[in-house]
PDB file of N, CA and C in Angstrom:
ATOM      1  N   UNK A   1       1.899  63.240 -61.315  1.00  0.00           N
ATOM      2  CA  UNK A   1       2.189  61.857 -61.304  1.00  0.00           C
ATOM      3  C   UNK A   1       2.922  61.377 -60.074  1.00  0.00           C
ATOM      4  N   UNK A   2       3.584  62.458 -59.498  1.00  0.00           N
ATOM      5  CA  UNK A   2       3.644  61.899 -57.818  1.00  0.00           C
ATOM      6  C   UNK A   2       3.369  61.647 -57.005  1.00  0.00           C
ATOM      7  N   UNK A   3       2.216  61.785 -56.982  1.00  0.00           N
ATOM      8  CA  UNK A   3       1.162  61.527 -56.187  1.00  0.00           C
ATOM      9  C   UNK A   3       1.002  59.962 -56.313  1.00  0.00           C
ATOM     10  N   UNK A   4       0.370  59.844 -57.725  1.00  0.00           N
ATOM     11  CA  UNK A   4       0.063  58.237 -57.833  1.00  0.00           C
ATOM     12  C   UNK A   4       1.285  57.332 -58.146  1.00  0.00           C
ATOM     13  N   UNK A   5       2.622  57.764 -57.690  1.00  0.00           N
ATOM     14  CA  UNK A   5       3.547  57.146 -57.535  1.00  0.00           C
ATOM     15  C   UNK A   5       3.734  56.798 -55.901  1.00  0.00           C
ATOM     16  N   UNK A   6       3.248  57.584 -55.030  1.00  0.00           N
ATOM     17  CA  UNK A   6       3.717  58.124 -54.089  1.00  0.00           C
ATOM     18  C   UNK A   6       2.361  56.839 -53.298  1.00  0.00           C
ATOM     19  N   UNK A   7       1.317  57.070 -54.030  1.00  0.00           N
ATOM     20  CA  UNK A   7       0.142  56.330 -53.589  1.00  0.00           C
ATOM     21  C   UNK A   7       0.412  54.475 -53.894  1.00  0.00           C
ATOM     22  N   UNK A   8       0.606  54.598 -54.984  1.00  0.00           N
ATOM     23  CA  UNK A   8       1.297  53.393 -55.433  1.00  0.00           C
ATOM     24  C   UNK A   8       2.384  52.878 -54.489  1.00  0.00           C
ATOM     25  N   UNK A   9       3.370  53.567 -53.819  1.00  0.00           N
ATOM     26  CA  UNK A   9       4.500  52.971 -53.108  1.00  0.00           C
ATOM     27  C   UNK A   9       4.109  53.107 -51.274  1.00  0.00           C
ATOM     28  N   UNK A  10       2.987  53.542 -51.275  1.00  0.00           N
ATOM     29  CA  UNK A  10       2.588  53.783 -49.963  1.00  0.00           C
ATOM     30  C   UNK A  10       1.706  52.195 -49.522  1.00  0.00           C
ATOM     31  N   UNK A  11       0.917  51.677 -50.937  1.00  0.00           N
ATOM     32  CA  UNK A  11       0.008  50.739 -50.920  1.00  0.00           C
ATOM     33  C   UNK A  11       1.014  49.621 -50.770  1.00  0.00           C
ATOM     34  N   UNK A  12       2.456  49.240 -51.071  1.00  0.00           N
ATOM     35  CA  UNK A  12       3.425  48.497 -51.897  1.00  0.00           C
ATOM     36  C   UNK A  12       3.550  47.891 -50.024  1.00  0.00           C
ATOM     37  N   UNK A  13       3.494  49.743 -49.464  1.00  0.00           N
ATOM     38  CA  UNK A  13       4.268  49.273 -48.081  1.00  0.00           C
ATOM     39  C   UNK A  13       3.452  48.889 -47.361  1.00  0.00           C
ATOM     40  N   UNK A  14       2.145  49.438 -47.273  1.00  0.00           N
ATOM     41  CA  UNK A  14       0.862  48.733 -46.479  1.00  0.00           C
ATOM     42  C   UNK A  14       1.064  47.170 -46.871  1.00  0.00           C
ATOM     43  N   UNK A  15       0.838  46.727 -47.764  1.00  0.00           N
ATOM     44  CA  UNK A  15       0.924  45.621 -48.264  1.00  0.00           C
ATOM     45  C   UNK A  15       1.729  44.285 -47.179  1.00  0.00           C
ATOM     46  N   UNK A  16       3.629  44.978 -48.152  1.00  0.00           N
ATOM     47  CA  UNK A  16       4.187  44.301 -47.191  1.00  0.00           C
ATOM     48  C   UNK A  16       4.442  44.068 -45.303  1.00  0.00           C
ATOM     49  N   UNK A  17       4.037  45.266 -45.085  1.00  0.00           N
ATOM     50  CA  UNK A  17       3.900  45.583 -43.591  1.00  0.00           C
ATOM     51  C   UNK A  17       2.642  44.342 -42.965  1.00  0.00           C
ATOM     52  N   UNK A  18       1.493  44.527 -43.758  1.00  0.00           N
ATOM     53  CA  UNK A  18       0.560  43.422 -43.074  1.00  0.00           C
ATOM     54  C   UNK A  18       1.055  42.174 -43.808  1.00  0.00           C
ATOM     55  N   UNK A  19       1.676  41.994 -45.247  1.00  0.00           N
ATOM     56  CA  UNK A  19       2.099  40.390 -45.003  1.00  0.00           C
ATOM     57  C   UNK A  19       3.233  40.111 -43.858  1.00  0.00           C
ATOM     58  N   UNK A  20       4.004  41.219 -43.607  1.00  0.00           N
ATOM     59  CA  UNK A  20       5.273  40.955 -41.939  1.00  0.00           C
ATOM     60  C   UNK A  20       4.617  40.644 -41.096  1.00  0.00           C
ATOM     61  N   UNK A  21       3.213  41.276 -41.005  1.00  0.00           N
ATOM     62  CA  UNK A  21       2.546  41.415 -39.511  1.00  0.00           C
ATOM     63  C   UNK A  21       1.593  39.383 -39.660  1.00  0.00           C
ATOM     64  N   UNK A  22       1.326  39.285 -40.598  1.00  0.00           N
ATOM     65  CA  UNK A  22       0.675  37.804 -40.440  1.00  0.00           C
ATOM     66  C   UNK A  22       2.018  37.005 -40.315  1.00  0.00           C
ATOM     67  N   UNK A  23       2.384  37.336 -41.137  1.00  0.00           N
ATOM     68  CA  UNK A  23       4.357  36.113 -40.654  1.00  0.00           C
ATOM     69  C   UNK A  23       4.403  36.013 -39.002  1.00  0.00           C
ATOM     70  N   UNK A  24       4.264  37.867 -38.786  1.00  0.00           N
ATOM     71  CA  UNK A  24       4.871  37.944 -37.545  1.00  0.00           C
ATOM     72  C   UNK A  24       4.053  36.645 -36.455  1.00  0.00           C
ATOM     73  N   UNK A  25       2.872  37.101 -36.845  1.00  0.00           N
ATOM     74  CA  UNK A  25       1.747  36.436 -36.102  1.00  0.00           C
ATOM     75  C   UNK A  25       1.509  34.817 -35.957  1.00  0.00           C
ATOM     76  N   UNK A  26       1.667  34.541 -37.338  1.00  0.00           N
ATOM     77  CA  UNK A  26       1.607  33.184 -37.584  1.00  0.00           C
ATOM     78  C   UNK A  26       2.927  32.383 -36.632  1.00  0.00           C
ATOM     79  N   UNK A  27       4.145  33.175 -36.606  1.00  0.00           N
ATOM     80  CA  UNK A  27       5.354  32.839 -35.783  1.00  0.00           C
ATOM     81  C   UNK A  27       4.801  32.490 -34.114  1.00  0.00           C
ATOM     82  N   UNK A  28       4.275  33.541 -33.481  1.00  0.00           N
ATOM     83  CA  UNK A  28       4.339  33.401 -32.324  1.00  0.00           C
ATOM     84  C   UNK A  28       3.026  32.847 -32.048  1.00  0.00           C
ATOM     85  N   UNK A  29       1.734  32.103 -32.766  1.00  0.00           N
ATOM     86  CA  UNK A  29       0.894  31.188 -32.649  1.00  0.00           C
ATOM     87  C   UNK A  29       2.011  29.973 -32.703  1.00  0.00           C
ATOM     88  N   UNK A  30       2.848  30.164 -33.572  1.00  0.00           N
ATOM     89  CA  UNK A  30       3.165  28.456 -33.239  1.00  0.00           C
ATOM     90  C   UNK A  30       3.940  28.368 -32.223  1.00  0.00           C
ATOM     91  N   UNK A  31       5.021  29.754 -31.742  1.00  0.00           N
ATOM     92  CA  UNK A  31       5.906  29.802 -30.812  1.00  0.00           C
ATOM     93  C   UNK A  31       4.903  29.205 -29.779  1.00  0.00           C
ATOM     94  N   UNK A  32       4.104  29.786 -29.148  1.00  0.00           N
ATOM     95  CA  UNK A  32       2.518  29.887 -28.157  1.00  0.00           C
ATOM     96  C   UNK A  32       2.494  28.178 -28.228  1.00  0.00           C
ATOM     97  N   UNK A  33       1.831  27.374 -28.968  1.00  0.00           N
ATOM     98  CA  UNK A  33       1.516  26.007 -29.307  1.00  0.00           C
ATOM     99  C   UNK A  33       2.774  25.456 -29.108  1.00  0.00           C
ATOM    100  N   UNK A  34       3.860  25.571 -29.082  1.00  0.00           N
ATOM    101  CA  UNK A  34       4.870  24.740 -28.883  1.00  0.00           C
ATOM    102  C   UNK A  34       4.802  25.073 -27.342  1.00  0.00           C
ATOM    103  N   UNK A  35       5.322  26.103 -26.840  1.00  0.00           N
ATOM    104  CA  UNK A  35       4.997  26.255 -25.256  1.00  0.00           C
ATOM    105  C   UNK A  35       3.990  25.768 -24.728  1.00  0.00           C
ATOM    106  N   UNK A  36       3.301  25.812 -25.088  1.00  0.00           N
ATOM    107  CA  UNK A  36       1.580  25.135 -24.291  1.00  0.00           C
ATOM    108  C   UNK A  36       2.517  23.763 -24.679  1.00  0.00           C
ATOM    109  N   UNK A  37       2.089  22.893 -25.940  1.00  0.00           N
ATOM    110  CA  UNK A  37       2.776  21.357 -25.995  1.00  0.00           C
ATOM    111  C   UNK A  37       3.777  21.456 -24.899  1.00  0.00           C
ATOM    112  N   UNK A  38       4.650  21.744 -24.539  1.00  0.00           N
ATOM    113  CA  UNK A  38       6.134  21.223 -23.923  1.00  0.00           C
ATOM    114  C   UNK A  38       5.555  21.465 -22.431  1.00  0.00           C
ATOM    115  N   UNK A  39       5.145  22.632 -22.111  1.00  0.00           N
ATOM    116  CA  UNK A  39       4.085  22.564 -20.840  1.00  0.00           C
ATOM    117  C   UNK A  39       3.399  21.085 -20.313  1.00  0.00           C
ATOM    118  N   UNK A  40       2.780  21.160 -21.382  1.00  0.00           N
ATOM    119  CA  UNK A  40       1.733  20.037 -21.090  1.00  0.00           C
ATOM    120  C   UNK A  40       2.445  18.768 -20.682  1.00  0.00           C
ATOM    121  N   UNK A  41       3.367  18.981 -21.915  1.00  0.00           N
ATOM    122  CA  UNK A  41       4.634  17.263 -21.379  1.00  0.00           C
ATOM    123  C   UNK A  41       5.468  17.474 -20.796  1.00  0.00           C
ATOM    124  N   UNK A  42       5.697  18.581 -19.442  1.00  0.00           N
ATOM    125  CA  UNK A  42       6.419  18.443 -18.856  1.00  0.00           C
ATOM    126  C   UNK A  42       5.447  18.156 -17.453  1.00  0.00           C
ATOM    127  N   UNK A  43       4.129  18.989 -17.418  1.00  0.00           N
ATOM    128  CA  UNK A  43       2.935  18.508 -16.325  1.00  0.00           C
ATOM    129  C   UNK A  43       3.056  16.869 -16.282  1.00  0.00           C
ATOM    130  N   UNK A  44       2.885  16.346 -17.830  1.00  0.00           N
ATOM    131  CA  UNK A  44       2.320  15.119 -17.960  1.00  0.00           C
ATOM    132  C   UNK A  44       3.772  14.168 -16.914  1.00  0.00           C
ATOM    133  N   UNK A  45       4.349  14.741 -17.322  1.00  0.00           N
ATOM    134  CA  UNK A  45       5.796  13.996 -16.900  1.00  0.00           C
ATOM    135  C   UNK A  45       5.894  14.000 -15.382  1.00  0.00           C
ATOM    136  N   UNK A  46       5.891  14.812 -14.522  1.00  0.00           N
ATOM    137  CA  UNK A  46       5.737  15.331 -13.314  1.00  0.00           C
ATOM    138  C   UNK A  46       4.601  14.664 -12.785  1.00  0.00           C
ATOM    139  N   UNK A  47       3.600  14.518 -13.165  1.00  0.00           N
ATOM    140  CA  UNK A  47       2.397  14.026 -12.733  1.00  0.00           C
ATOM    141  C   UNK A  47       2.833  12.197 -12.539  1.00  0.00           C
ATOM    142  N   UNK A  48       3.123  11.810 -13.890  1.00  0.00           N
ATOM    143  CA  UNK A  48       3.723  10.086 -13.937  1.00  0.00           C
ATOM    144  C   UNK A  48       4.724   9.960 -12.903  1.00  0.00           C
ATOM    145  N   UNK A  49       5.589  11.211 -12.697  1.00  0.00           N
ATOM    146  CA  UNK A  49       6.758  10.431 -11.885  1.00  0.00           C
ATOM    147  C   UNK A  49       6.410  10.590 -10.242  1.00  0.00           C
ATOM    148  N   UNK A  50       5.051  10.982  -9.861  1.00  0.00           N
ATOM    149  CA  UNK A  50       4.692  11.458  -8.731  1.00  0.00           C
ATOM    150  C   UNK A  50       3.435  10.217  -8.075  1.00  0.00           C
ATOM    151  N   UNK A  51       3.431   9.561  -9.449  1.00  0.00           N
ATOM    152  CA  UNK A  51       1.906   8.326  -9.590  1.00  0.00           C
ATOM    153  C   UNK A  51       3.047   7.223  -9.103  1.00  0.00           C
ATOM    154  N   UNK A  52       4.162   7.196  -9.702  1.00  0.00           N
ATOM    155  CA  UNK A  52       5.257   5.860  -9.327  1.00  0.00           C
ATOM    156  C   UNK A  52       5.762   6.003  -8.256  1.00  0.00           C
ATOM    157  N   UNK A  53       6.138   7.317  -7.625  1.00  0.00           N
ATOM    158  CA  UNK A  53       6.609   7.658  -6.378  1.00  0.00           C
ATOM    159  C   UNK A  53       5.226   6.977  -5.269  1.00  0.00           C
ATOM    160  N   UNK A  54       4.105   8.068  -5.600  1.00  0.00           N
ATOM    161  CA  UNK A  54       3.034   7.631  -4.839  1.00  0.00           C
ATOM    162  C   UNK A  54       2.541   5.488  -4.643  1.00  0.00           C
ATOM    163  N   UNK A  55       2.871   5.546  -6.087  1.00  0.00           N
ATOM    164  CA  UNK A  55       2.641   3.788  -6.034  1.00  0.00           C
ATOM    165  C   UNK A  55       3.507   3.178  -5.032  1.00  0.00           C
ATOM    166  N   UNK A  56       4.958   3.558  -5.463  1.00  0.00           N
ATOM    167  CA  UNK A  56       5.950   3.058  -4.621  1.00  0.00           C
ATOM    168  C   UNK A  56       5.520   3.199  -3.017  1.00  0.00           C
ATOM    169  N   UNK A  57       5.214   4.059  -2.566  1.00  0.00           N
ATOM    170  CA  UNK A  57       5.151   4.223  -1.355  1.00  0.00           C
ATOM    171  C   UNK A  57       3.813   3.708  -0.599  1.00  0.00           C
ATOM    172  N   UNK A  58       2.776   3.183  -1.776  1.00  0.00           N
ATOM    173  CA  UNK A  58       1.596   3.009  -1.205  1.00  0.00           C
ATOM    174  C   UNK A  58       2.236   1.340  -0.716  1.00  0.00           C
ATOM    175  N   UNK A  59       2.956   0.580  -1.914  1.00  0.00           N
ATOM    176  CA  UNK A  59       3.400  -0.834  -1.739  1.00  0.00           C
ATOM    177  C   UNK A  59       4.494  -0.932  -0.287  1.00  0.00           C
ATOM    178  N   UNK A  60       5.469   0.598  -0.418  1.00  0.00           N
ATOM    179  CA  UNK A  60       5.912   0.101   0.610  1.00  0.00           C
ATOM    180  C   UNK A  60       5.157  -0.140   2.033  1.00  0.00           C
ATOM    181  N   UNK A  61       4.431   1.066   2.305  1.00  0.00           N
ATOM    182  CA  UNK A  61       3.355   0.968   3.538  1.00  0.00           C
ATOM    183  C   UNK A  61       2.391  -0.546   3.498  1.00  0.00           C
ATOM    184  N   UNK A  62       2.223  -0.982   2.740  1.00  0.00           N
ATOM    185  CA  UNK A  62       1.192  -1.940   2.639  1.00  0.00           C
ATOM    186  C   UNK A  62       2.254  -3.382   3.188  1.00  0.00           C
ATOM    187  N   UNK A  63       3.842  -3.284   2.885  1.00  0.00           N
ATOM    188  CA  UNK A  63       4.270  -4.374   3.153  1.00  0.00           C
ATOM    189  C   UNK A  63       4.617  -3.934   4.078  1.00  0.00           C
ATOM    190  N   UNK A  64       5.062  -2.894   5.099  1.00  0.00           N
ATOM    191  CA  UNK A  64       5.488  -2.725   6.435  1.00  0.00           C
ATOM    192  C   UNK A  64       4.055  -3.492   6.956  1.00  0.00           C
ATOM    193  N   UNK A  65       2.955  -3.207   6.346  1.00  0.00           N
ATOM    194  CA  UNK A  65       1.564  -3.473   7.280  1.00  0.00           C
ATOM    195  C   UNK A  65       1.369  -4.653   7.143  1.00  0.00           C
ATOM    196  N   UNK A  66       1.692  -5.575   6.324  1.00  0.00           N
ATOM    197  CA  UNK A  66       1.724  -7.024   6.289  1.00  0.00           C
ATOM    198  C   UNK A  66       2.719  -7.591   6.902  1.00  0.00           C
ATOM    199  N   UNK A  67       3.961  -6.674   7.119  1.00  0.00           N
ATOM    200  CA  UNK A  67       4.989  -7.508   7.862  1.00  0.00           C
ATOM    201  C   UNK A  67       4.392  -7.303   9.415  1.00  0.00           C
ATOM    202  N   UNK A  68       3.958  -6.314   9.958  1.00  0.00           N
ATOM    203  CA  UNK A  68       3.327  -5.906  11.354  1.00  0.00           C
ATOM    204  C   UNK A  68       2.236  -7.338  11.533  1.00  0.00           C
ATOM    205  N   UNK A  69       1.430  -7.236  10.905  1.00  0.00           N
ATOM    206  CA  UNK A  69       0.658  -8.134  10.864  1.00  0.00           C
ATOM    207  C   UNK A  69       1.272  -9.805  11.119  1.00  0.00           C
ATOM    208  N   UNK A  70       1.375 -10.234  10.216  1.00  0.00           N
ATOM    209  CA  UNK A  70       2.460 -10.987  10.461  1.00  0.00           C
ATOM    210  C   UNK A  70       3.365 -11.230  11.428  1.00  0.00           C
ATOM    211  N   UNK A  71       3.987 -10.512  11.842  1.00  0.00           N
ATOM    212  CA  UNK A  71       4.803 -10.257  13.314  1.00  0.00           C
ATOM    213  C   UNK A  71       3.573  -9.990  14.502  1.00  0.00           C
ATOM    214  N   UNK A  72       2.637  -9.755  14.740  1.00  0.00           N
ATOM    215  CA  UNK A  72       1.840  -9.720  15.739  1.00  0.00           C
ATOM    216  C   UNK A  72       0.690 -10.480  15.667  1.00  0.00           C
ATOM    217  N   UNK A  73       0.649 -11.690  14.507  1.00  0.00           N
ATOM    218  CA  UNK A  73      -0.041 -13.084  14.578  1.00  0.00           C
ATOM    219  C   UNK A  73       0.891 -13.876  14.798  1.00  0.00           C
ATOM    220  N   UNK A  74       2.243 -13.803  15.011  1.00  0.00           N
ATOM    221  CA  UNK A  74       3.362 -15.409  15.384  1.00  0.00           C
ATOM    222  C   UNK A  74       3.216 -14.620  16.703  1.00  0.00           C
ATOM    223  N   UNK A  75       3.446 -13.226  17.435  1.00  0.00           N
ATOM    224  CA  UNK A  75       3.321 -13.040  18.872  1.00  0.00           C
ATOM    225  C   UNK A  75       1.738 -13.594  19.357  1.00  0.00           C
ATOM    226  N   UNK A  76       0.988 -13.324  18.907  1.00  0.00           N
ATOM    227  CA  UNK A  76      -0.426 -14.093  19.381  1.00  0.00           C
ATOM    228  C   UNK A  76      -0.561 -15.463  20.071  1.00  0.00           C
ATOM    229  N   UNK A  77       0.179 -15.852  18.427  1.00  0.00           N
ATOM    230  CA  UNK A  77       0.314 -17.250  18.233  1.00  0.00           C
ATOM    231  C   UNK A  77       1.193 -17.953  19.341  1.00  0.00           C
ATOM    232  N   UNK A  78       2.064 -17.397  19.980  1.00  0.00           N
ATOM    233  CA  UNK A  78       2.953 -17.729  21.103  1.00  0.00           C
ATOM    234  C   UNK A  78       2.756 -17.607  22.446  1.00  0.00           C
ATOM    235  N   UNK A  79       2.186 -16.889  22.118  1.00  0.00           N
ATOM    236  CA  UNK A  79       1.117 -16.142  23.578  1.00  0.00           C
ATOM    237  C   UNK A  79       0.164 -17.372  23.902  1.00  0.00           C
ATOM    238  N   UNK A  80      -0.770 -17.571  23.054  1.00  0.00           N
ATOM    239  CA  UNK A  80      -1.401 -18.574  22.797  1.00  0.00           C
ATOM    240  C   UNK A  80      -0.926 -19.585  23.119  1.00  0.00           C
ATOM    241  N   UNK A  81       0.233 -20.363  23.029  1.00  0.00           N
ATOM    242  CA  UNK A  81       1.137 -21.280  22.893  1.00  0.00           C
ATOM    243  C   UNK A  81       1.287 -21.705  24.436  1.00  0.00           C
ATOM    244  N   UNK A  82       1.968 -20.154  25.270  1.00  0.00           N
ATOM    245  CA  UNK A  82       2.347 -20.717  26.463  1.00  0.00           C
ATOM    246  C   UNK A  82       1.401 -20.587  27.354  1.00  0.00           C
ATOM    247  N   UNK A  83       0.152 -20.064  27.335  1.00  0.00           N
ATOM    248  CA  UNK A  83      -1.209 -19.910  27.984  1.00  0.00           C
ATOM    249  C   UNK A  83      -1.471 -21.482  27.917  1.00  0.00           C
ATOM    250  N   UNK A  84      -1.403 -22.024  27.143  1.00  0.00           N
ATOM    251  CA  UNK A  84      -2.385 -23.365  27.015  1.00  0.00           C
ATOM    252  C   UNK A  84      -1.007 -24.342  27.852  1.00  0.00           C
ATOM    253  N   UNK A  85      -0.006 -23.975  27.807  1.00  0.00           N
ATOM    254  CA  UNK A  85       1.059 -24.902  28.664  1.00  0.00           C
ATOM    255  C   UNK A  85       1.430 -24.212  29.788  1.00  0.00           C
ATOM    256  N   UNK A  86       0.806 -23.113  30.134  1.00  0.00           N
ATOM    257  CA  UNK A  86       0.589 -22.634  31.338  1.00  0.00           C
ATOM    258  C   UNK A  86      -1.132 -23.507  31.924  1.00  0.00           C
ATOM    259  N   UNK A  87      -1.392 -23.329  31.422  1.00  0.00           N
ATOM    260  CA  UNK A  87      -2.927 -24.087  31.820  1.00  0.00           C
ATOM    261  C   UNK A  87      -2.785 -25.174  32.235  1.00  0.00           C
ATOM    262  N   UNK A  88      -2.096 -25.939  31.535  1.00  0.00           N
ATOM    263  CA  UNK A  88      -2.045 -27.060  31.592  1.00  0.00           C
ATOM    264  C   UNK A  88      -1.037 -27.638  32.827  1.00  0.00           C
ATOM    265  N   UNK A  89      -0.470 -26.941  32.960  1.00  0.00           N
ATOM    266  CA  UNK A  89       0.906 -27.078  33.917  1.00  0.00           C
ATOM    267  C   UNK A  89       0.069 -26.797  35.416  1.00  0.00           C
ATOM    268  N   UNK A  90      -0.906 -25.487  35.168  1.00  0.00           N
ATOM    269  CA  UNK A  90      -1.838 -25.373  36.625  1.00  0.00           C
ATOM    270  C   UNK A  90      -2.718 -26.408  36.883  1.00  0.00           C
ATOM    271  N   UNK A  91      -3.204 -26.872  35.567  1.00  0.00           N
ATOM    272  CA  UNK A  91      -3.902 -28.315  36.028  1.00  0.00           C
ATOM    273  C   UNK A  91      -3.609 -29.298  36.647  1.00  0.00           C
ATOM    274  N   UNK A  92      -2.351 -29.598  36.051  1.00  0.00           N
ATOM    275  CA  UNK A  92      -1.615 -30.641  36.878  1.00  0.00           C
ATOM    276  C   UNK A  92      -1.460 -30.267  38.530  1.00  0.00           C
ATOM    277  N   UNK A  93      -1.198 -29.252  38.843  1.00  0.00           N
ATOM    278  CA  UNK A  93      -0.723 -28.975  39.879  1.00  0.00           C
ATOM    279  C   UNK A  93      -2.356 -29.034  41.017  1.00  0.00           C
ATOM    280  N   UNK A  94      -3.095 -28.380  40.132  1.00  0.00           N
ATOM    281  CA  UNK A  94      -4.283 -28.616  41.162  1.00  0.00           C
ATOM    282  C   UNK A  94      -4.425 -29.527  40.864  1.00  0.00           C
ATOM    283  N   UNK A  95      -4.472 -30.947  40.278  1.00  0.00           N
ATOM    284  CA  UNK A  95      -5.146 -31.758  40.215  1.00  0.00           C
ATOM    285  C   UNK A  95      -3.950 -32.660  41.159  1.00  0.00           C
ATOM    286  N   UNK A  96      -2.698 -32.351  41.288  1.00  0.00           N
ATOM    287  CA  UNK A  96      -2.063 -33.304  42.450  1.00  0.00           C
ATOM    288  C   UNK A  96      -2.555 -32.458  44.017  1.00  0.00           C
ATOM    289  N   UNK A  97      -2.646 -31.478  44.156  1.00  0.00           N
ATOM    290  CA  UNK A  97      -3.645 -30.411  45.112  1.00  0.00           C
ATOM    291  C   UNK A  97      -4.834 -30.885  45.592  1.00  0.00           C
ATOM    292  N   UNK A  98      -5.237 -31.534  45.020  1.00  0.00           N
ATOM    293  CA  UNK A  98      -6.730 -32.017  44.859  1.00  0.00           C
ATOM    294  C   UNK A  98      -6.402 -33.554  45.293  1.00  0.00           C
ATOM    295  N   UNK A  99      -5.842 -34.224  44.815  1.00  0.00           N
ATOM    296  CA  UNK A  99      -6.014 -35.712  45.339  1.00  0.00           C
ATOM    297  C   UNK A  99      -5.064 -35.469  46.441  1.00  0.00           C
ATOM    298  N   UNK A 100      -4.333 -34.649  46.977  1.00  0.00           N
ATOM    299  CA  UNK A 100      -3.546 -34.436  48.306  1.00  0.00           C
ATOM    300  C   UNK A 100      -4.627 -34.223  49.136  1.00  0.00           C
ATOM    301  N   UNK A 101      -5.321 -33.331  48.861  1.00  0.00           N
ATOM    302  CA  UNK A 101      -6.691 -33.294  49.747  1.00  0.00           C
ATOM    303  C   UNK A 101      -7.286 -34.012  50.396  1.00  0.00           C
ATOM    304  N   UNK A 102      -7.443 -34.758  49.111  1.00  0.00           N
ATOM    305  CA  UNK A 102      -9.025 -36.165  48.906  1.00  0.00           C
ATOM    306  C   UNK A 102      -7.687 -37.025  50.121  1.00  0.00           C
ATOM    307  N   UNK A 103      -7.038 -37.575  49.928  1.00  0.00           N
ATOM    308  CA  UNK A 103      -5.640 -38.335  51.170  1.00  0.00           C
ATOM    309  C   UNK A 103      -6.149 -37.342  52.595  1.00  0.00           C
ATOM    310  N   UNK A 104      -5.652 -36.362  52.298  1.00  0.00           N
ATOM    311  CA  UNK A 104      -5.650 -35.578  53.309  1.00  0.00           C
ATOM    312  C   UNK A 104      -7.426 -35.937  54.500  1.00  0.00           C
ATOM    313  N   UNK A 105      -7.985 -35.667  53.858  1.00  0.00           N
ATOM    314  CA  UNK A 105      -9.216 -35.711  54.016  1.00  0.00           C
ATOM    315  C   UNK A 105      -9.799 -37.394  54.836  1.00  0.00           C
ATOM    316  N   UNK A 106      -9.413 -38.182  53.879  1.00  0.00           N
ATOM    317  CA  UNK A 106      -9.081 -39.955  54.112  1.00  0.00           C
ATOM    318  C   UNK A 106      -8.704 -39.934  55.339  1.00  0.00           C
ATOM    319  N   UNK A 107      -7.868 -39.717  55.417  1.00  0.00           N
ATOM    320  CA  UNK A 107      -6.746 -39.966  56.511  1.00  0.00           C
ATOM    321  C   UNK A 107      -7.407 -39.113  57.839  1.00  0.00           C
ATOM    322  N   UNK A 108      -8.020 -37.906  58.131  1.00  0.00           N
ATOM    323  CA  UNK A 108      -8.573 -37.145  58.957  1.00  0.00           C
ATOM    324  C   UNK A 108      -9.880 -38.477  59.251  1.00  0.00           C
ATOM    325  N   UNK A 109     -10.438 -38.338  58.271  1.00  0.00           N
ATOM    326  CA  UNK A 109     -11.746 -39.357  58.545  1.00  0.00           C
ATOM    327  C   UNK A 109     -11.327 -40.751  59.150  1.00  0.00           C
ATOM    328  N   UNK A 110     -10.628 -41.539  58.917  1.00  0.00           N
ATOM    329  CA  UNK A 110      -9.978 -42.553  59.395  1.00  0.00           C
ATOM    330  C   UNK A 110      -9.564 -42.226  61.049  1.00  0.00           C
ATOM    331  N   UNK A 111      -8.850 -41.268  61.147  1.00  0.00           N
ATOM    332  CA  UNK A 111      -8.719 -41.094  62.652  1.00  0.00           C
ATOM    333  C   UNK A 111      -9.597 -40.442  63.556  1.00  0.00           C
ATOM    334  N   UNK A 112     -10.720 -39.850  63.121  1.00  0.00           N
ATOM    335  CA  UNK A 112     -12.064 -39.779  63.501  1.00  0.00           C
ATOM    336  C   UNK A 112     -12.585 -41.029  63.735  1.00  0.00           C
ATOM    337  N   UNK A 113     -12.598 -42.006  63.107  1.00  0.00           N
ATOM    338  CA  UNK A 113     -13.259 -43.042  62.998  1.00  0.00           C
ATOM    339  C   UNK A 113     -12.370 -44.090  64.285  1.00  0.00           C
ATOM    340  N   UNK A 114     -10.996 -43.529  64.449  1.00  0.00           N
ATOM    341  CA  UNK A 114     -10.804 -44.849  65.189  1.00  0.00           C
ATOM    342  C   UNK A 114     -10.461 -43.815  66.760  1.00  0.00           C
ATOM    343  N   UNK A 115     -10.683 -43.014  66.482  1.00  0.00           N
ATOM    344  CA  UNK A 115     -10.706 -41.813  68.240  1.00  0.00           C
ATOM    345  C   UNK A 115     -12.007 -42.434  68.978  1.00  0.00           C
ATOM    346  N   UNK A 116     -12.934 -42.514  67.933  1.00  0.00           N
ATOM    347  CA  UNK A 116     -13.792 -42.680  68.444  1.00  0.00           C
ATOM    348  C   UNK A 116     -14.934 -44.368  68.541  1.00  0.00           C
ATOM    349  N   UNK A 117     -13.910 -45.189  68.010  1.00  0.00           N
ATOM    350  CA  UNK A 117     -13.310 -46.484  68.320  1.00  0.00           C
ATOM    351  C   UNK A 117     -14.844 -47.073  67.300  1.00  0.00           C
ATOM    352  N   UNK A 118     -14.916 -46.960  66.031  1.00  0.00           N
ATOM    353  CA  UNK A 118     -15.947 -47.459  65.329  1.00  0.00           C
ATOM    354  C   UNK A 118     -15.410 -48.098  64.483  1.00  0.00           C
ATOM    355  N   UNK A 119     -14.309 -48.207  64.444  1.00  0.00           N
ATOM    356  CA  UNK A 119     -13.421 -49.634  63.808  1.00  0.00           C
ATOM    357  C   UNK A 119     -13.074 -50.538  64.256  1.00  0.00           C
ATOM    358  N   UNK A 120     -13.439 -50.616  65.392  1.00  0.00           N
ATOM    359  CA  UNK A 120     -13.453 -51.678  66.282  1.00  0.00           C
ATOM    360  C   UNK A 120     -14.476 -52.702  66.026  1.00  0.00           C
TER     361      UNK A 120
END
């Protein structure tokens, strides 16, 4: 009868040994699944705060590039400004250049004209 006592308490321990071993198991599937989860939301997290960084920096570049812009259409614009009152300022000047001439010119012809006594 020791035997099938012996068989009996051997089965008792098989038993409990594989219900320890599924506990055991079932433990570190969920241990496993919680690590993967907290993984994942710490990627997820890292990833968002790298999209706001990246955003941030795309807005800042975009307003340095609108302020450039901006700042090198009022320089255009000024450029522009004193070109046309530079122009205008040379116009004047040839155009008193020009009727100094046209006098100039008058006045040569006139004393041509009386050297050679046809105003007479």
């Amino acid at each position: 009868m020791a035997s099938n006592d012996q068989s009996f308490q051997a089965g008792q321990a098989k038993g409990q040994a594989q219900e320890k071993t599924g506990q055991m198991t079932e433990n570190m599937k969920q241990k496993a699944q919680e690590t993967k989860d907290k993984a994942y939301e710490e990627a997820q997290s890292a990833k968002d705060s790298t999209n706001d960084k990246t955003g941030a920096a795309n807005e800042k570049a975009s307003e340095t590039a609108q302020s450039a812009k901006e700042k090198a259409s009022g320089a255009a614009q000024t450029t522009k400004e004193k070109a046309q009152a530079g122009k205008e300022e040379t116009g004047g000047i040839l155009e008193k250049a020009g009727e100094q001439m046209k006098n100039m010119a008058q006045g040569a012809k006139e004393a041509v004209k009386r050297m050679s006594g046809e105003n007479e």
